[in-house]
Protein backbone atom coordinates (compact mmCIF):
# COMPACT_ATOMS: atom_id res chain seq x y z
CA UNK A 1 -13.05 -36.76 2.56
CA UNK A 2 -16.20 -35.24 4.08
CA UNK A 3 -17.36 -32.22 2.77
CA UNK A 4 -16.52 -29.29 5.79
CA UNK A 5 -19.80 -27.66 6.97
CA UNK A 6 -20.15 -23.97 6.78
CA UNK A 7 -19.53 -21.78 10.65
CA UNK A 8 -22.87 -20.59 9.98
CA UNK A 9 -24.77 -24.12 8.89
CA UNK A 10 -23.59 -25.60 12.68
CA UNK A 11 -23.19 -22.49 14.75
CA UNK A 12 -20.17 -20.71 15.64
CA UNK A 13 -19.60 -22.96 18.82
CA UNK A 14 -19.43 -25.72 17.22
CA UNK A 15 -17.24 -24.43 14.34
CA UNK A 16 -14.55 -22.96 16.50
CA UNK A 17 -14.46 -26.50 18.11
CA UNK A 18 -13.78 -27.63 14.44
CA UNK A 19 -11.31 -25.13 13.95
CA UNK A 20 -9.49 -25.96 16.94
CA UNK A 21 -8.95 -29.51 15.94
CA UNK A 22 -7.87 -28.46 12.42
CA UNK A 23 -11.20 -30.15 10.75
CA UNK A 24 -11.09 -26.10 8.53
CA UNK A 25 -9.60 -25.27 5.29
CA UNK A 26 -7.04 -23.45 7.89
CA UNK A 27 -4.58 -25.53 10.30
CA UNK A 28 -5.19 -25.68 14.13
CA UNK A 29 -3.77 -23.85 16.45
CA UNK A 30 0.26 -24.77 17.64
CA UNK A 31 0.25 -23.42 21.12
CA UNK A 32 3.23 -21.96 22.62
CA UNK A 33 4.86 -23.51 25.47
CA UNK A 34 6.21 -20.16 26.69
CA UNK A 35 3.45 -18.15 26.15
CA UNK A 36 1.41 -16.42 29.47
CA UNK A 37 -2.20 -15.37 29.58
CA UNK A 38 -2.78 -12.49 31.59
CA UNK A 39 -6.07 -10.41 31.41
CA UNK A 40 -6.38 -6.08 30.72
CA UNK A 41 -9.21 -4.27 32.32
CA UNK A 42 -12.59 -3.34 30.40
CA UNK A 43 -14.81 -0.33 30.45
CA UNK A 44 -17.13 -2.45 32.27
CA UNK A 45 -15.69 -3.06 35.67
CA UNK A 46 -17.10 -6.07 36.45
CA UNK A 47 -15.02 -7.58 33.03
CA UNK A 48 -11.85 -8.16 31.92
CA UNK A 49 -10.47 -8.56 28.37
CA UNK A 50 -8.20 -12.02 27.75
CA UNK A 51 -5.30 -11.61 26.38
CA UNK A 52 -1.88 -13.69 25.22
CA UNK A 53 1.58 -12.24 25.69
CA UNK A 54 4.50 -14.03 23.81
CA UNK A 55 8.53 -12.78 24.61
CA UNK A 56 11.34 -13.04 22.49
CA UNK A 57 13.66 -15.47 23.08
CA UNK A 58 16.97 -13.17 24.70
CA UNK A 59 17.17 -10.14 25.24
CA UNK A 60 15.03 -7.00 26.45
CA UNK A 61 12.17 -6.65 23.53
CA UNK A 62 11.81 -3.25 21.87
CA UNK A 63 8.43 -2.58 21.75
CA UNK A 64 5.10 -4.20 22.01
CA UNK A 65 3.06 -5.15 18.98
CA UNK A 66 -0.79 -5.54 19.64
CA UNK A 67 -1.64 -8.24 17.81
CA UNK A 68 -5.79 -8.44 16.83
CA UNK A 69 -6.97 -11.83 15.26
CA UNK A 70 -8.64 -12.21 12.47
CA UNK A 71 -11.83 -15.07 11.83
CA UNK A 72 -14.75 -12.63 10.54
CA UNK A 73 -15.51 -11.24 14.03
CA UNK A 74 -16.98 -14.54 15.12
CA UNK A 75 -13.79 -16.98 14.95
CA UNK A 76 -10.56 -17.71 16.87
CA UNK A 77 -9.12 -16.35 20.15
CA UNK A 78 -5.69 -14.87 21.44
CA UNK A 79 -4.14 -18.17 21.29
CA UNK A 80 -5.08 -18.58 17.75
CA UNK A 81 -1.76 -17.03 16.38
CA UNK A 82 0.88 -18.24 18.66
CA UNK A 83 2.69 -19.71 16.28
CA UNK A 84 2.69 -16.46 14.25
CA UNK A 85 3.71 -14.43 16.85
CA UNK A 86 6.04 -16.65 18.52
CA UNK A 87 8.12 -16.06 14.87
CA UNK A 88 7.50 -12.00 14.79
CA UNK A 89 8.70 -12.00 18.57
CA UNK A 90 11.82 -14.14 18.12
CA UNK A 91 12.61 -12.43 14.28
CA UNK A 92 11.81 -8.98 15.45
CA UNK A 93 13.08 -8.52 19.11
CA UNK A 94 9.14 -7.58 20.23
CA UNK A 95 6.73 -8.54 22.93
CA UNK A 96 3.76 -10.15 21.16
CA UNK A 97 0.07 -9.37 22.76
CA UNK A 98 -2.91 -10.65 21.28
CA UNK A 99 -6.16 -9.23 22.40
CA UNK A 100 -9.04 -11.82 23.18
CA UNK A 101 -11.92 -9.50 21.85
CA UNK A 102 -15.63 -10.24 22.15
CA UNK A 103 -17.05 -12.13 19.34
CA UNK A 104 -19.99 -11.87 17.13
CA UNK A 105 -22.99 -13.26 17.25
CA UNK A 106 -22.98 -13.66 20.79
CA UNK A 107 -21.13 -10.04 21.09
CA UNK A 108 -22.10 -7.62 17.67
CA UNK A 109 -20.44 -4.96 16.85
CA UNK A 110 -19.39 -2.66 18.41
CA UNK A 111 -17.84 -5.42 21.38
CA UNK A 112 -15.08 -6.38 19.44
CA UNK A 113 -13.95 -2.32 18.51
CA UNK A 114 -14.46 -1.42 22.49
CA UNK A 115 -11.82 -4.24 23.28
CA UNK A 116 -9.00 -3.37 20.82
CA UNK A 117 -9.64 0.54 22.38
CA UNK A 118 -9.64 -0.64 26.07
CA UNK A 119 -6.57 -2.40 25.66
CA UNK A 120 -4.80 -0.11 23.21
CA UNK A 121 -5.36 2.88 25.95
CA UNK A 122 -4.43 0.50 28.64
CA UNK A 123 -1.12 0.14 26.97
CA UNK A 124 -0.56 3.33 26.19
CA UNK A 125 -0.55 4.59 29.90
CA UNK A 126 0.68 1.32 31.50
CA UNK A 127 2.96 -0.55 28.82
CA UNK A 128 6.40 0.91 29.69
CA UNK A 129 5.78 0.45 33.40
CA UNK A 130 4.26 -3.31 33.24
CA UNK A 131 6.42 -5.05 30.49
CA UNK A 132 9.42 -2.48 30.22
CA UNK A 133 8.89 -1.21 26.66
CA UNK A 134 6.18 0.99 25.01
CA UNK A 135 3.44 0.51 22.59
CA UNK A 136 5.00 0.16 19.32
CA UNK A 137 2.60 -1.82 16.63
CA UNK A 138 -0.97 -2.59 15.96
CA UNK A 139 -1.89 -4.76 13.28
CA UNK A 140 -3.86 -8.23 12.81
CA UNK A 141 -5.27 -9.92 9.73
CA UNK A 142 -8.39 -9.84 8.07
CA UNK A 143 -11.27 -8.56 10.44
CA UNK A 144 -7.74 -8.13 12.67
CA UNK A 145 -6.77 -5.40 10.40
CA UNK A 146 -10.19 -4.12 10.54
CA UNK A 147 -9.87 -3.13 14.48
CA UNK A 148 -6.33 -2.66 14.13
CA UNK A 149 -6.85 0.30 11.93
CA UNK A 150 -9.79 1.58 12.99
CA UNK A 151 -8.29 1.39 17.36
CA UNK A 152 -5.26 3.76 16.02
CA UNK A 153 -8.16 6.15 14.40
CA UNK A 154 -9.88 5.92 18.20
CA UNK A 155 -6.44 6.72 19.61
CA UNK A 156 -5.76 9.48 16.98
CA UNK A 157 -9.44 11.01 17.56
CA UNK A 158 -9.19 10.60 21.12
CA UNK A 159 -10.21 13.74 23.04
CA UNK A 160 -7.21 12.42 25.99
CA UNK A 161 -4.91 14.38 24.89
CA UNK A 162 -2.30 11.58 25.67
CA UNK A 163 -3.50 9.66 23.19
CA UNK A 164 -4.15 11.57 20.56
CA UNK A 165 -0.83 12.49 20.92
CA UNK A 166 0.25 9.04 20.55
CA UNK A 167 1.71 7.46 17.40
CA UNK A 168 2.51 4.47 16.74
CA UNK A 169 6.09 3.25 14.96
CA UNK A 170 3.73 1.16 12.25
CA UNK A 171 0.66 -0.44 11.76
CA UNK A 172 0.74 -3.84 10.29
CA UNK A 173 -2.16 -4.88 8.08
CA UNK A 174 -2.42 -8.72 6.34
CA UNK A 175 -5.22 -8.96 4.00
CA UNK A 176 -7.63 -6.75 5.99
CA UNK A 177 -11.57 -5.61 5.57
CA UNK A 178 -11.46 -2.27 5.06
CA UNK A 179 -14.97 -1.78 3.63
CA UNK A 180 -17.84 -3.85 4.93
CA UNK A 181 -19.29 -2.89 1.26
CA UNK A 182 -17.84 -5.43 -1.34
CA UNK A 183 -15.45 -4.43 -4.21
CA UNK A 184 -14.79 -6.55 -7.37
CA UNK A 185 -12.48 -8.52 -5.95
CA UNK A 186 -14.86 -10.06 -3.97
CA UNK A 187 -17.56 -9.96 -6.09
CA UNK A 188 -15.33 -11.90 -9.05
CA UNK A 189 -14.08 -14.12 -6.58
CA UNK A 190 -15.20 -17.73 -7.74
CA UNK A 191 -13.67 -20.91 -6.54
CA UNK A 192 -15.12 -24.31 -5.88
CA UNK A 193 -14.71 -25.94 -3.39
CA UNK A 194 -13.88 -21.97 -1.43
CA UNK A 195 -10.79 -21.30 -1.26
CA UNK A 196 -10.70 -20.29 2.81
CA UNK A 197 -12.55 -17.25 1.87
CA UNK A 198 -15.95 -15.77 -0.12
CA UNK A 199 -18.19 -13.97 -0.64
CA UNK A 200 -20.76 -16.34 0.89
CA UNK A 201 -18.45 -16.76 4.36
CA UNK A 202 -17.74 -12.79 4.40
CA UNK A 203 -21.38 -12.02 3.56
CA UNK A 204 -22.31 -14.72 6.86
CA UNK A 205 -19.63 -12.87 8.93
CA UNK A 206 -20.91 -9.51 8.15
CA UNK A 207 -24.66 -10.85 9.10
CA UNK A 208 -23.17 -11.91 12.21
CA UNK A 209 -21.04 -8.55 13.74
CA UNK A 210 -23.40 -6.16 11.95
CA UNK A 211 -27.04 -6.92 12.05
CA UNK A 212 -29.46 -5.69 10.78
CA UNK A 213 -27.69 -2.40 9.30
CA UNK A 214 -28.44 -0.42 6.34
CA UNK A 215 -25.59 -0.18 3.09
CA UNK A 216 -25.17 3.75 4.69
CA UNK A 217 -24.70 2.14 8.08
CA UNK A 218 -22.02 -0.46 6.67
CA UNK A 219 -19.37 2.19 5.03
CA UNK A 220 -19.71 4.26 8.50
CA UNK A 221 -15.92 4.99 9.15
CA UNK A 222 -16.41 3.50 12.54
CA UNK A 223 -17.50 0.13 10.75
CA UNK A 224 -15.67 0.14 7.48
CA UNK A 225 -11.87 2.41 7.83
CA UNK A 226 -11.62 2.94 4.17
CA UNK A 227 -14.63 5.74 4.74
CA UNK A 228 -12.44 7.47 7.59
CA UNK A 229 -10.89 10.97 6.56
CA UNK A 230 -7.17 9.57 6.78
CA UNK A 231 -6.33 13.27 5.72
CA UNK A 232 -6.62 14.48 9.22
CA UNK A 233 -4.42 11.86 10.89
CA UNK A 234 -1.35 11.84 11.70
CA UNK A 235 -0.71 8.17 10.11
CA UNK A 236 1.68 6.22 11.19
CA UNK A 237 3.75 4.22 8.72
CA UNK A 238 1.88 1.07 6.90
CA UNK A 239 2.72 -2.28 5.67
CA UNK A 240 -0.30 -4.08 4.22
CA UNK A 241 0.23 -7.27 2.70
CA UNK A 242 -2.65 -9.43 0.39
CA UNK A 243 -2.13 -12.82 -1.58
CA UNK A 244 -3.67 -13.21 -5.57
CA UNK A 245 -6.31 -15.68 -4.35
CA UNK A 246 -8.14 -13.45 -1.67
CA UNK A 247 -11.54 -12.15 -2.33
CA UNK A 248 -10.04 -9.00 0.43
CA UNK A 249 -7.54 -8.19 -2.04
CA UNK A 250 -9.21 -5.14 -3.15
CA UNK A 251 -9.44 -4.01 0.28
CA UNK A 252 -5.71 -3.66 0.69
CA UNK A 253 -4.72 -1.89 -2.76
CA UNK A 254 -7.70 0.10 -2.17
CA UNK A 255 -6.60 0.91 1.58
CA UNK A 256 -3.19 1.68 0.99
CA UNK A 257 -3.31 3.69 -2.09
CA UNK A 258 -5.97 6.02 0.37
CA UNK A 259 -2.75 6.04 2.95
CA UNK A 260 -1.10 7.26 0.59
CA UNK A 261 -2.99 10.08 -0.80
CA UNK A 262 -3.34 10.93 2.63
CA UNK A 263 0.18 11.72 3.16
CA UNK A 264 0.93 8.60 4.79
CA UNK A 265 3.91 6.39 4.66
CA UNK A 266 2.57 3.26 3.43
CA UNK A 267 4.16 -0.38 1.35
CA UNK A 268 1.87 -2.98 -0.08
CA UNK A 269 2.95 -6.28 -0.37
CA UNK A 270 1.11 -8.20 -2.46
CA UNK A 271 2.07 -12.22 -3.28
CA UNK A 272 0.77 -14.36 -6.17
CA UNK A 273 -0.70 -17.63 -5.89
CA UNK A 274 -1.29 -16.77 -1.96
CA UNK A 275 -4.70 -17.34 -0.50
CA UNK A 276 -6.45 -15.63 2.41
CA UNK A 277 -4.51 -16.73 5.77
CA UNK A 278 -1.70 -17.46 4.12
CA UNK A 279 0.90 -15.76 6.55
CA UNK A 280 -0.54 -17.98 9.42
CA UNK A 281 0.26 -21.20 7.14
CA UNK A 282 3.96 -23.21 8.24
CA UNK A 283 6.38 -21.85 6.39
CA UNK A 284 7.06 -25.17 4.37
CA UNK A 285 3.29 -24.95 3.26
CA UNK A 286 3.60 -22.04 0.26
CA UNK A 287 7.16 -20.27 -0.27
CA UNK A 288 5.33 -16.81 0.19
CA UNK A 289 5.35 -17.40 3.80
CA UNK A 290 8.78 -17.20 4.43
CA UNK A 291 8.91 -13.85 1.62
CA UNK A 292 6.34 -12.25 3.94
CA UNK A 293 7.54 -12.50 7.50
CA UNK A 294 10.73 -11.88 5.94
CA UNK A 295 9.42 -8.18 4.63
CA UNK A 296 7.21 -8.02 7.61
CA UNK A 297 10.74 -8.11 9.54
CA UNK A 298 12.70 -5.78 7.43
CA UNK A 299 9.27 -3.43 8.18
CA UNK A 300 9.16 -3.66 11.78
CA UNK A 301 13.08 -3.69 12.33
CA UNK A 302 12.97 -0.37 10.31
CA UNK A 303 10.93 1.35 12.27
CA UNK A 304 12.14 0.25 15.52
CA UNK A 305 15.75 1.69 14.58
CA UNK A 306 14.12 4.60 12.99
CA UNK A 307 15.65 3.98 9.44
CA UNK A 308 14.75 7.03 6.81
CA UNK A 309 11.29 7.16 5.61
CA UNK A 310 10.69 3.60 3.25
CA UNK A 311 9.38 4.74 -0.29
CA UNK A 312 5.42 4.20 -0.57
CA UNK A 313 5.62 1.60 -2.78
CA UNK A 314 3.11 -1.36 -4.21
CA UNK A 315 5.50 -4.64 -5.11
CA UNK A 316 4.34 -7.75 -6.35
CA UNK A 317 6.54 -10.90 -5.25
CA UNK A 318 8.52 -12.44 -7.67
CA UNK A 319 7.46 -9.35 -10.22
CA UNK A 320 11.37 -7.62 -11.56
CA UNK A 321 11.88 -4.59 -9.36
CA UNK A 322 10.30 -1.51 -10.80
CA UNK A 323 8.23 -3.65 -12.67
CA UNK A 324 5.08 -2.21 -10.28
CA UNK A 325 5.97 0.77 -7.94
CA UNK A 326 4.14 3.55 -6.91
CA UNK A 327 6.12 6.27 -5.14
C-alpha cells in the first residue's frame, strides 16, 4: 500500500480531495440523504457562512446542537460529520447544525473563531423562530472543541446583554485542543506509521491557523481556552470525552479538571485503546464507538429533561466503577 502523503507535503487542497475519497488514516465522508444546506449571515455583509442542518427522524427536535468540525483548522467541511450527526439527531431527539467555518491557511486565525460567534449569536436571536427550538449545545471535536469552547466564552463575555445572559444546556467536547502549547501527552506520543494524530501533524496545523505567533501569543485565552479564567463564567455543564491513543489526551483531563475547579459541572470520558477520531469511526470499527455515543446520549438526554446535577466525575471505560472518580 502506498505510503499516505502528509496535508502539508501536497497542500491542503489537494489533501482534503484525499480525504474526501477516503485515501486518509480517517474514512470518507457518508453523506446524508436528508440532510439540507442552508447558509447564516457573516459580519461581513457581502458573505455568508455554509452550514449543514440534519433533523431527527419523528417528531419535533428539542433543541439545536451546533456542531463545529474538527481537521486542525485547515481540514473538512459541514458535511464532514453527517454520519455523526445523523446518529446524535436520531438518538437524541435534536436538530444537528454544523458550521462551515473558514479554514486555515487560506483563512488564519482568527476566521474560523469569527464564524462559530456569527453563527452562535445568529442562533441565539433567531433559532426558536427559524427551526422551532432554541440553542441548546455546542460542541465539536478536536480543533471543533477548540471553537466550541472558546464561542460559549464569546457568548458568556459578550457585552449584548442577551447573550451573556445566555447558557447553554451542555457543551460537548471529543478530544479537543485546549492549549495550542503541547503537554506530555503529546510530547510522549510516538507511533510509527502516526496513528491519525502527532505531534508533527498538530505542530503543521498550528503553523497553518496561527502564524507566525510567539509561545505568549499561543496560550492567549482567545487562542488556547485552557488559559481563559473559567472562574468568572457561568459554565454550562461538560462532557469531554478522549481515547488512550491520542496525543490531545492531556488536553481533555487537563480541561475538565479546570471546569471543575471552576465550579463547573463537568464528566470526562475517557476510552482505552481509542485513537484520535475515534467517535467519527462506524460503529462496527472499535466497540468504544457505540460506549461513547451511548454516554454522549445519556449526557444530552439529561440535560434536555433537566435531570439533577450529574456528579463531576473522570471514568475510564471498561475500568470497575469507582475504580477512577473524581467528585
Amino acid at each position: 500500500m502506498a505510503e499516505i502523503p502528509k496535508w502539508y507535503e501536497i497542500g491542503a487542497d489537494a489533501y482534503r480531495a484525499l480525504r474526501q475519497d477516503g485515501r486518509t488514516p480517517l474514512p470518507a465522508p457518508i453523506l446524508s440523504p436528508t440532510a439540507r444546506n442552508l447558509t447564516l449571515p457573516s459580519r461581513d455583509p457581502r458573505r455568508n457562512i455554509p452550514c449543514r442542518l440534519l433533523e431527527p427522524p419523528a417528531g419535533k427536535p428539542q433543541g439545536i446542537f451546533m456542531h463545529i468540525h474538527g481537521g486542525g483548522w485547515v481540514l473538512n467541511d459541514e458535511a464532514s460529520s453527517d454520519a455523526y450527526l445523523q446518529t446524535v439527531a436520531d438518538t437524541c431527539g435534536v436538530l444537528c447544525l454544523s458550521v462551515g467555518y473558514r479554514l486555515a491557511p487560506e483563512f488564519p486565525f482568527p476566521a474560523a473563531t469569527e464564524d462559530c460567534y456569527d453563527v452562535a449569536e445568529w442562533l441565539v436571536d433567531n433559532a426558536q423562530a427559524k427551526f422551532g427550538c432554541p440553542l441548546a449545545f455546542v460542541g465539536g471535536e478536536s480543533a471543533g472543541a477548540n471553537l466550541a469552547v472558546l464561542t460559549m466564552l464569546r457568548l458568556a463575555r459578550s457585552p449584548v446583554v442577551r447573550y451573556a445572559n445566555f447558557r447553554f444546556l451542555g457543551l460537548l467536547g471529543h478530544y479537543g485542543t485546549y492549549s495550542l502549547q503541547w503537554f506530555p501527552s503529546m510530547k510522549n506520543f510516538r507511533k510509527d506509521p502516526p496513528l491519525v494524530l502527532d505531534e508533527g501533524i498538530m505542530t503543521s496545523f498550528r503553523g497553518a491557523y496561527l502564524p507566525g505567533l510567539t509561545a505568549d501569543e499561543l496560550i492567549s485565552p482567545q487562542i488556547s481556552p485552557l488559559f481563559a479564567d473559567l472562574a468568572t463564567v457561568n459554565l454550562p455543564p461538560a462532557f469531554f470525552t478522549c481515547g488512550t491513543e491520542d496525543c490531545l489526551l492531556d488536553d481533555s483531563v487537563f480541561m475538565s479538571v479546570k471546569w471543575m475547579m471552576a465550579g463547573g459541572e463537568a464528566i470526562i470520558r475517557i476510552y482505552p485503546g481509542s485513537p484520535h477520531g475515534y467517535i467519527m469511526f462506524p460503529e462496527d470499527a472499535h466497540e468504544n464507538v457505540t460506549a461513547a455515543l451511548r454516554d454522549l446520549q445519556m449526557f444530552m438526554r439529561a440535560k434536555m429533561t433537566r435531570e439533577e446535577k450529574s456528579t463531576p466525575r473522570c471514568d475510564l471505560q471498561g475500568v470497575p466503577a469507582g475504580c477512577l472518580k473524581l467528585a
